[in-house]
Protein backbone atom coordinates (compact mmCIF):
# COMPACT_ATOMS: atom_id res chain seq x y z
CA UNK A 1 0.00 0.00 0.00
CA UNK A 2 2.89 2.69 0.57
CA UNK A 3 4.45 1.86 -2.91
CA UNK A 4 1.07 2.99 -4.21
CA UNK A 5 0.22 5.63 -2.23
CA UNK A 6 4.40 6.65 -3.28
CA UNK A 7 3.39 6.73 -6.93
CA UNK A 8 3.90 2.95 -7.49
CA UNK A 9 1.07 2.72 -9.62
CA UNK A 10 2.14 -1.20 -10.85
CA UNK A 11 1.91 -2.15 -7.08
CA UNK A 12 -1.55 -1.36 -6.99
CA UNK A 13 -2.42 -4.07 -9.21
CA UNK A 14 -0.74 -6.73 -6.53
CA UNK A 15 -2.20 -5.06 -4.05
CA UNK A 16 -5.88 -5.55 -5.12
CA UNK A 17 -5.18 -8.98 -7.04
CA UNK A 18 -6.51 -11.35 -4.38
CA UNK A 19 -9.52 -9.52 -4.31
CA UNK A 20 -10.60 -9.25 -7.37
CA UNK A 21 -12.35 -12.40 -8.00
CA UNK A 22 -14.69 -12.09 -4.57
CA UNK A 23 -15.63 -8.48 -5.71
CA UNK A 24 -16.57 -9.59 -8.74
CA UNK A 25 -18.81 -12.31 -7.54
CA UNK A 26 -20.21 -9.23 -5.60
CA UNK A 27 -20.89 -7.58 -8.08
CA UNK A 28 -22.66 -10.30 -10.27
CA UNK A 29 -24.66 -10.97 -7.21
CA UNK A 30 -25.36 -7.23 -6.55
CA UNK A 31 -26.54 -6.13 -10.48
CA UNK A 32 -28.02 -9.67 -11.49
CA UNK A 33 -25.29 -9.82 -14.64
CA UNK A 34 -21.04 -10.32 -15.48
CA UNK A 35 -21.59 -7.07 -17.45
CA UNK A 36 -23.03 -4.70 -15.08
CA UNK A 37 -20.60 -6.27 -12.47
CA UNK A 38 -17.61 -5.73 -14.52
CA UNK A 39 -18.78 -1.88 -15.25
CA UNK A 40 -19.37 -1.74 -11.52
CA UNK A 41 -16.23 -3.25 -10.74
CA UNK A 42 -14.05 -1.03 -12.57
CA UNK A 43 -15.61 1.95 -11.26
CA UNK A 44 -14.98 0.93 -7.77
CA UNK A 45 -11.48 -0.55 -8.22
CA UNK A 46 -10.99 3.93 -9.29
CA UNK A 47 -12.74 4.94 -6.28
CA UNK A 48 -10.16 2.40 -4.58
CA UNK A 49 -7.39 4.02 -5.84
CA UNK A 50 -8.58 7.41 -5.81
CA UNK A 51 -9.48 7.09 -1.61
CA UNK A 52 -6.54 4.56 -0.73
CA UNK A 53 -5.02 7.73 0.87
CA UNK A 54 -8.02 7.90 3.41
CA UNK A 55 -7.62 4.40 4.29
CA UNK A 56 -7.55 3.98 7.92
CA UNK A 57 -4.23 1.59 9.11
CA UNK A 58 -5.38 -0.65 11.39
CA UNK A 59 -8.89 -1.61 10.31
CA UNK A 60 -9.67 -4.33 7.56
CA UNK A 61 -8.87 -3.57 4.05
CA UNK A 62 -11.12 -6.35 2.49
CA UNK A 63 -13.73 -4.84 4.12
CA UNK A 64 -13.43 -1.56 3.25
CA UNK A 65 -12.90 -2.57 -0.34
CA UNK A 66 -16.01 -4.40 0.21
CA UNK A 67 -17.82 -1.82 1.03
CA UNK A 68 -16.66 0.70 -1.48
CA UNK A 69 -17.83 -2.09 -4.17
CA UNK A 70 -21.36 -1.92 -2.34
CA UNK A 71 -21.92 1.48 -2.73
CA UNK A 72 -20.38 1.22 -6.30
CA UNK A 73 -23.43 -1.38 -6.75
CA UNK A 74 -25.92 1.00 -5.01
CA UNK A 75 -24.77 3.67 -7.19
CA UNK A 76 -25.27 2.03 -10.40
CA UNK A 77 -28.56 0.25 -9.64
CA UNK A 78 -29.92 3.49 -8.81
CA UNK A 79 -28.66 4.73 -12.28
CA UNK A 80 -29.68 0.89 -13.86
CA UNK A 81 -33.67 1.54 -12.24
CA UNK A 82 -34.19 5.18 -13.74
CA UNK A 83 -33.11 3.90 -17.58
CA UNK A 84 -35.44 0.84 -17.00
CA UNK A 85 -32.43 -1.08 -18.46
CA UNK A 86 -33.22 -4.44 -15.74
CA UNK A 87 -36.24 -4.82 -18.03
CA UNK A 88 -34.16 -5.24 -21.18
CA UNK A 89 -31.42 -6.86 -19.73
CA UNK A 90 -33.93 -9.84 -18.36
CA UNK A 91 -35.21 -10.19 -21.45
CA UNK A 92 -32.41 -10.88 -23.48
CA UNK A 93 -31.07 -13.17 -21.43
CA UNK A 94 -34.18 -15.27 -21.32
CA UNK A 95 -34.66 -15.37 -25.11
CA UNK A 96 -30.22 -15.99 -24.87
CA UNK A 97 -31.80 -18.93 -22.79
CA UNK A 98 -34.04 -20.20 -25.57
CA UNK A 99 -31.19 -21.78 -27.37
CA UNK A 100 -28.61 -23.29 -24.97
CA UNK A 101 -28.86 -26.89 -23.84
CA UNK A 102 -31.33 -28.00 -21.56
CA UNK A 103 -29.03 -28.96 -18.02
CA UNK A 104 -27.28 -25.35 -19.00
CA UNK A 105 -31.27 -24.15 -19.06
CA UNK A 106 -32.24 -25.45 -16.28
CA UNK A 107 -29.49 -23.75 -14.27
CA UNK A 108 -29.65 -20.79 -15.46
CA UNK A 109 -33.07 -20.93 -15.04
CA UNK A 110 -32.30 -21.84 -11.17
CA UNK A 111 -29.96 -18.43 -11.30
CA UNK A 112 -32.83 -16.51 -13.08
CA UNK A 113 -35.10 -16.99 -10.12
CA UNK A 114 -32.74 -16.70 -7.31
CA UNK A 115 -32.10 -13.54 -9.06
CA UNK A 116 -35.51 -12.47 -9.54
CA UNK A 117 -36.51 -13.29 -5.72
CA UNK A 118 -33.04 -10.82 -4.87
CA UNK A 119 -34.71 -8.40 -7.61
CA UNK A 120 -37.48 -8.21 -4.74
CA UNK A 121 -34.97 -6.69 -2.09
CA UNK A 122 -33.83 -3.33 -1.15
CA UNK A 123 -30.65 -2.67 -2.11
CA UNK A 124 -29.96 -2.33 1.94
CA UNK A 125 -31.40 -5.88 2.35
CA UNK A 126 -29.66 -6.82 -0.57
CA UNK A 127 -26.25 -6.11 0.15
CA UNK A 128 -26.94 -7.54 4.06
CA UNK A 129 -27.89 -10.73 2.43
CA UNK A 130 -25.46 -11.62 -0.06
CA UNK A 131 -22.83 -10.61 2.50
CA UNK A 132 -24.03 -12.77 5.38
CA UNK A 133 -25.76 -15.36 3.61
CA UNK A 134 -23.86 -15.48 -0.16
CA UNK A 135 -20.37 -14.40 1.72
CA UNK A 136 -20.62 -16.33 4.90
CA UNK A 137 -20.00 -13.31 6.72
CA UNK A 138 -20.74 -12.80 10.34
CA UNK A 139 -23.01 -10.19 11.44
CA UNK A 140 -20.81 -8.12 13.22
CA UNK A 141 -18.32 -8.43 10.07
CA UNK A 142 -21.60 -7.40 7.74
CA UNK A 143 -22.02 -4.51 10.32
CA UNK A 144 -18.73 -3.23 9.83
CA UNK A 145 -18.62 -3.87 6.31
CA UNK A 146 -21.67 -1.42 5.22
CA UNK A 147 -21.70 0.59 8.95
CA UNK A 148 -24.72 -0.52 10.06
CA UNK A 149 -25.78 -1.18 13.26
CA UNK A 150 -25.70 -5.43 14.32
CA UNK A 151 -29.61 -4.77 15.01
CA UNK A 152 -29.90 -2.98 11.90
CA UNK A 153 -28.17 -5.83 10.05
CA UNK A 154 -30.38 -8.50 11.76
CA UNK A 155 -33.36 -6.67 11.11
CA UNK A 156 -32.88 -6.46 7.21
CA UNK A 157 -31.32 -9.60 7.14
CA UNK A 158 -34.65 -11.34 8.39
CA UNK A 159 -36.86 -9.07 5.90
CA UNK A 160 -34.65 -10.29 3.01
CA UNK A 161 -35.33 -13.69 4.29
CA UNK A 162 -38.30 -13.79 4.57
CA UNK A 163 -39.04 -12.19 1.27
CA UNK A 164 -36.78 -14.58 -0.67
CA UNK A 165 -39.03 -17.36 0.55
CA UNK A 166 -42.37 -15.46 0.21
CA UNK A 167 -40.69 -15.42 -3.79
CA UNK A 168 -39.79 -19.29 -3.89
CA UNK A 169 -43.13 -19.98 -2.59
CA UNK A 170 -45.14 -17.87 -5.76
CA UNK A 171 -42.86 -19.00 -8.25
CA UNK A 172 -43.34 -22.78 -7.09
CA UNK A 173 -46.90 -22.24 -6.18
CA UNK A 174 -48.22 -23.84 -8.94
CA UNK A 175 -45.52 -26.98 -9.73
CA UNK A 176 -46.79 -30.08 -8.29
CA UNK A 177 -44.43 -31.36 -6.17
CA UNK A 178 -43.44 -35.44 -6.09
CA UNK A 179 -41.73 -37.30 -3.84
């Protein structure tokens, strides 16, 4: 970190390559789509650079990556909702679906409606469950991560919950099931 904030600018690259992949997964889980994520991404890996000097020693630098890349994700889904651009995007990618073959269907079609029940959350109760329940992060972690109170965490945690299954249960409402 002090080659980079020294004018190292190669060193950054080391510096953020073992994170890379898990803010990318992130972001795919955040914006529903590799595109969006990689957009989203990029324009938090500049905010990185561009705040490293504000970086507090001391505290954890994944997280504070982390939550850079959240707020990255906010930022752009705000920007994503006002275009109407989720519409479009969902429908390409189902009539993309239309032709692949059918065990890469069906789980993509398992993706498309995890997605579509996280499509029902806040972004708040998004970003709560993906990092405690998609991360494996603790609560307190999750709490530090986005600076939200532990209570604050539970609460949306158990709204997102309860709101993913309220979605399982209408899309598999009408599927028999057999044992």
């Amino acid at each position: 970190m002090e080659e980079v904030l020294n004018g190292n600018h190669a060193s950054f690259e080391l510096l953020l390559r073992p994170y890379r992949p898990g803010l990318l997964n992130m972001a795919v889980r955040m914006t529903g789509n590799i595109e969006d994520a990689k957009e989203v991404c990029q324009e938090a890996i500049i905010k990185i650079y561009k705040y490293l000097k504000k970086f507090r020693k001391g505290l954890s630098f994944r997280n504070w990556i982390l939550k850079i890349l959240v707020n990255s994700s906010y930022d752009f889904l705000r920007q994503k909702k006002k275009s109407m651009e989720i519409i479009e995007s969902q429908k390409s990618m189902n009539q993309d679906r239309s032709s692949k073959v059918e065990e890469e269907f069906i789980q993509r079609e398992i993706r498309d409606k995890i997605q579509a029940c996280l499509q029902e959350l806040t972004p708040k109760e998004k970003s709560i469950f993906l990092l405690r329940d998609g991360e494996g992060f603790s609560i307190r972690e999750t709490s530090e991560i986005l600076g939200y109170s532990q209570g604050s965490v539970r609460t949306h945690l158990s709204r997102a919950r309860r709101k993913i299954r309220r979605s399982f249960q209408e899309i598999y409402k009408d599927k028999e099931v057999r044992a």
